[in-house]
Protein backbone atom coordinates (compact mmCIF):
# COMPACT_ATOMS: atom_id res chain seq x y z
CA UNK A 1 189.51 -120.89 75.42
CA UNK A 2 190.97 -118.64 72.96
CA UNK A 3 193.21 -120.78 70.26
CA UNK A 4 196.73 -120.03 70.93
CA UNK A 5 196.60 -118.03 74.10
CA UNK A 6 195.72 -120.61 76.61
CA UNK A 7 193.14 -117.88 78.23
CA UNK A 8 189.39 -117.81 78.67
CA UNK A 9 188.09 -114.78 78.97
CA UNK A 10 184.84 -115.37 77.67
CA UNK A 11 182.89 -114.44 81.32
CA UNK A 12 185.43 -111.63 82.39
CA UNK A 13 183.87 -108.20 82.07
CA UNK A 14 184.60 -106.18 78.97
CA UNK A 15 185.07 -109.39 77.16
CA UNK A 16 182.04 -108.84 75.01
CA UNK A 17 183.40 -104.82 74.75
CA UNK A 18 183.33 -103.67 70.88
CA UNK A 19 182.06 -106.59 68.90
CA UNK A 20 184.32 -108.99 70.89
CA UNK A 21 187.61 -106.92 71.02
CA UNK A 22 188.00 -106.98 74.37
CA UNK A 23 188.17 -110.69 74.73
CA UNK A 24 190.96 -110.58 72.63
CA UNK A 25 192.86 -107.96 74.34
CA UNK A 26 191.99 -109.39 77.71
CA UNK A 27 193.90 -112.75 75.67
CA UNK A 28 196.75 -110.86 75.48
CA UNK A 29 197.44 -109.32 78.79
CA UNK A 30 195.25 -106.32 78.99
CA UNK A 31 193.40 -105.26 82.05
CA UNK A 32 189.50 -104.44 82.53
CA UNK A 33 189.00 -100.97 83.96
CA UNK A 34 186.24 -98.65 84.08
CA UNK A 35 186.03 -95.83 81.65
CA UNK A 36 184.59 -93.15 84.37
CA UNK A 37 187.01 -94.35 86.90
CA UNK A 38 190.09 -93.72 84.43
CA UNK A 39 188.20 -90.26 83.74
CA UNK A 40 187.89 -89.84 87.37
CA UNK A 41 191.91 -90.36 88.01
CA UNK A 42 193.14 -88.89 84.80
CA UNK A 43 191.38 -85.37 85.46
CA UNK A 44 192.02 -85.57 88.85
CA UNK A 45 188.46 -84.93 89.66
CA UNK A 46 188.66 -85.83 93.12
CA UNK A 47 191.13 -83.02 93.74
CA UNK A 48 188.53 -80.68 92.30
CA UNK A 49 185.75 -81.87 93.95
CA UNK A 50 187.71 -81.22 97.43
CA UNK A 51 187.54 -77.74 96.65
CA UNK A 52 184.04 -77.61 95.13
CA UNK A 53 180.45 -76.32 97.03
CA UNK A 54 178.80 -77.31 94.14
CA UNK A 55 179.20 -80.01 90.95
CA UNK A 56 177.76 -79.66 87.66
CA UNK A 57 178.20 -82.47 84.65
CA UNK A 58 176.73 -83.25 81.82
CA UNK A 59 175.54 -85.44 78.96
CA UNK A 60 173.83 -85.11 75.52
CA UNK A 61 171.28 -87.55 77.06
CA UNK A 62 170.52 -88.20 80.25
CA UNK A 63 168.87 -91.34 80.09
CA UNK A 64 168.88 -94.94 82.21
CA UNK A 65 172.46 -95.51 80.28
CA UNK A 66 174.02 -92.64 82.18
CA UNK A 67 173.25 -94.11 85.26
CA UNK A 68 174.92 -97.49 84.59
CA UNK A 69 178.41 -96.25 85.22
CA UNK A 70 179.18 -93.14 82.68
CA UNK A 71 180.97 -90.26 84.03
CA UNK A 72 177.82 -88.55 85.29
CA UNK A 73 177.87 -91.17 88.17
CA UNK A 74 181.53 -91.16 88.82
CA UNK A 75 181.21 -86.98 89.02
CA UNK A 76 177.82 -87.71 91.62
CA UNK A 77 179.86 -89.97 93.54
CA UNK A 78 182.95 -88.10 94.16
CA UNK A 79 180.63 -85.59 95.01
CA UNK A 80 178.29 -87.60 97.36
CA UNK A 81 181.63 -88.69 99.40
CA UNK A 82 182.37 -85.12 100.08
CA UNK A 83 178.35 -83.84 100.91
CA UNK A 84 178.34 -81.44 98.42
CA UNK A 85 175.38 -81.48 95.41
CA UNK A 86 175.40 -82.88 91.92
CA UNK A 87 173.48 -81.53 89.61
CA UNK A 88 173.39 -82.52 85.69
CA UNK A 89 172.66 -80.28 82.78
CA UNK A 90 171.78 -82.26 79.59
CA UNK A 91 170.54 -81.83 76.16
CA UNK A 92 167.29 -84.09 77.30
CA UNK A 93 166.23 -85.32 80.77
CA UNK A 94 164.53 -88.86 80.80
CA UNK A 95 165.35 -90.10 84.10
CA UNK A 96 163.58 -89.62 87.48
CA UNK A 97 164.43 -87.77 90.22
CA UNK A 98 164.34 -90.61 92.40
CA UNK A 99 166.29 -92.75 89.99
CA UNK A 100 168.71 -89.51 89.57
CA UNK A 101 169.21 -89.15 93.81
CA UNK A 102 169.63 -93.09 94.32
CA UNK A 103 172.91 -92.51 92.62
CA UNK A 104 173.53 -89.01 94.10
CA UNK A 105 172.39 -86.23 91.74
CA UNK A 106 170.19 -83.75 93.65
CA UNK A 107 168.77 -82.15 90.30
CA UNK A 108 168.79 -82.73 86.68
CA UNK A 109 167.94 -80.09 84.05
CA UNK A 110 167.28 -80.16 80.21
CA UNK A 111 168.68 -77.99 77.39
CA UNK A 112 165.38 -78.73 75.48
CA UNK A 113 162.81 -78.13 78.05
CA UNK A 114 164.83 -74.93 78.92
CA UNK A 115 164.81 -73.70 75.38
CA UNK A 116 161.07 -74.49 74.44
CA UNK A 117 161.95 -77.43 72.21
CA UNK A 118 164.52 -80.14 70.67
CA UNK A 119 164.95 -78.21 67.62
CA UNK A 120 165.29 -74.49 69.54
CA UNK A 121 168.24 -76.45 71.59
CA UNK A 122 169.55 -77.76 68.73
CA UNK A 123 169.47 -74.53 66.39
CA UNK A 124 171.80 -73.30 69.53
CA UNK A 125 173.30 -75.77 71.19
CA UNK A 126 176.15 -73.62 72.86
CA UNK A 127 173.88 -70.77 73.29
CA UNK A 128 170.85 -73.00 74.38
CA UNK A 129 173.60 -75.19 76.50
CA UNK A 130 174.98 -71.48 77.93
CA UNK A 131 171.41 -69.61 78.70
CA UNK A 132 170.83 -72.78 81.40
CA UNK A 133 173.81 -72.69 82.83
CA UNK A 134 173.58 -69.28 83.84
CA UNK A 135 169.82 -69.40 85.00
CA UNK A 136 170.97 -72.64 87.20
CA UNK A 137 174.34 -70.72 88.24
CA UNK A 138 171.59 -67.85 89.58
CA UNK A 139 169.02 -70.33 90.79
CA UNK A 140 171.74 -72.31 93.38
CA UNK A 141 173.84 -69.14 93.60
CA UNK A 142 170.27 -67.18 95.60
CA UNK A 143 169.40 -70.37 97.28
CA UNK A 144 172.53 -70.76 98.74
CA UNK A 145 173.51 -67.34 100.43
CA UNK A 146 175.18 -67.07 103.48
């Protein structure tokens, strides 16, 4: 019970958010949402996505924490629910391709494989970031001729 709010919030998610902030805005009347599905609503990605063949995010890292609801999963679902592919272009890659298509990314590359090394990527990054984009653009662009 939080002194002088008559709540307990102490098992509601987000309470635990930021050190313990969120248990005390929860106290005071705030509401739990998720951050990607805000995103999602607030860019209106789903209206994109209906007019999309093909979606592309990214992260700085795509690790196990991007799969634990970041945007990157809210972009491969939207996508998922309309049968078009996800792919994600990130500064590193450490997740598998079977952990990557359980949540609906068909392909995952990295900035740092695709440049040689961390360091090349990071001498570059929108250069680096750029040069991928455009190989992957090509790659999906002949694969996918009609």
């Amino acid at each position: 019970m939080l002194k002088g709010t008559g709540q307990d919030v102490r098992d509601r998610p987000g309470a635990g958010a930021a050190g313990g902030l969120g248990a005390g805005l929860l106290a005071l009347g705030a509401e739990f949402t998720s951050g990607s599905a805000l995103v999602r609503t607030l860019t209106e990605l789903d209206e994109a996505l209906d007019q999309a063949r093909l979606a592309i995010t990214g992260e700085g890292s795509f690790d196990w924490q991007s799969l634990r609801g970041k945007l990157i999963t809210a972009v491969a679902a939207g996508a998922a629910e309309r049968g078009i592919p996800c792919l994600v272009l990130a500064g590193q890659v450490s997740v598998g391709r079977r952990e990557a298509g359980a949540v609906g990314i068909e392909q995952s590359y990295a900035v740092a494989d695709h440049a040689g090394s961390v360091a090349a990527a990071m001498a570059d990054p929108a250069g680096t970031l750029a040069a991928l984009a455009a190989e992957v653009a090509g790659e999906w662009s002949r694969a996918n001729r009609r």
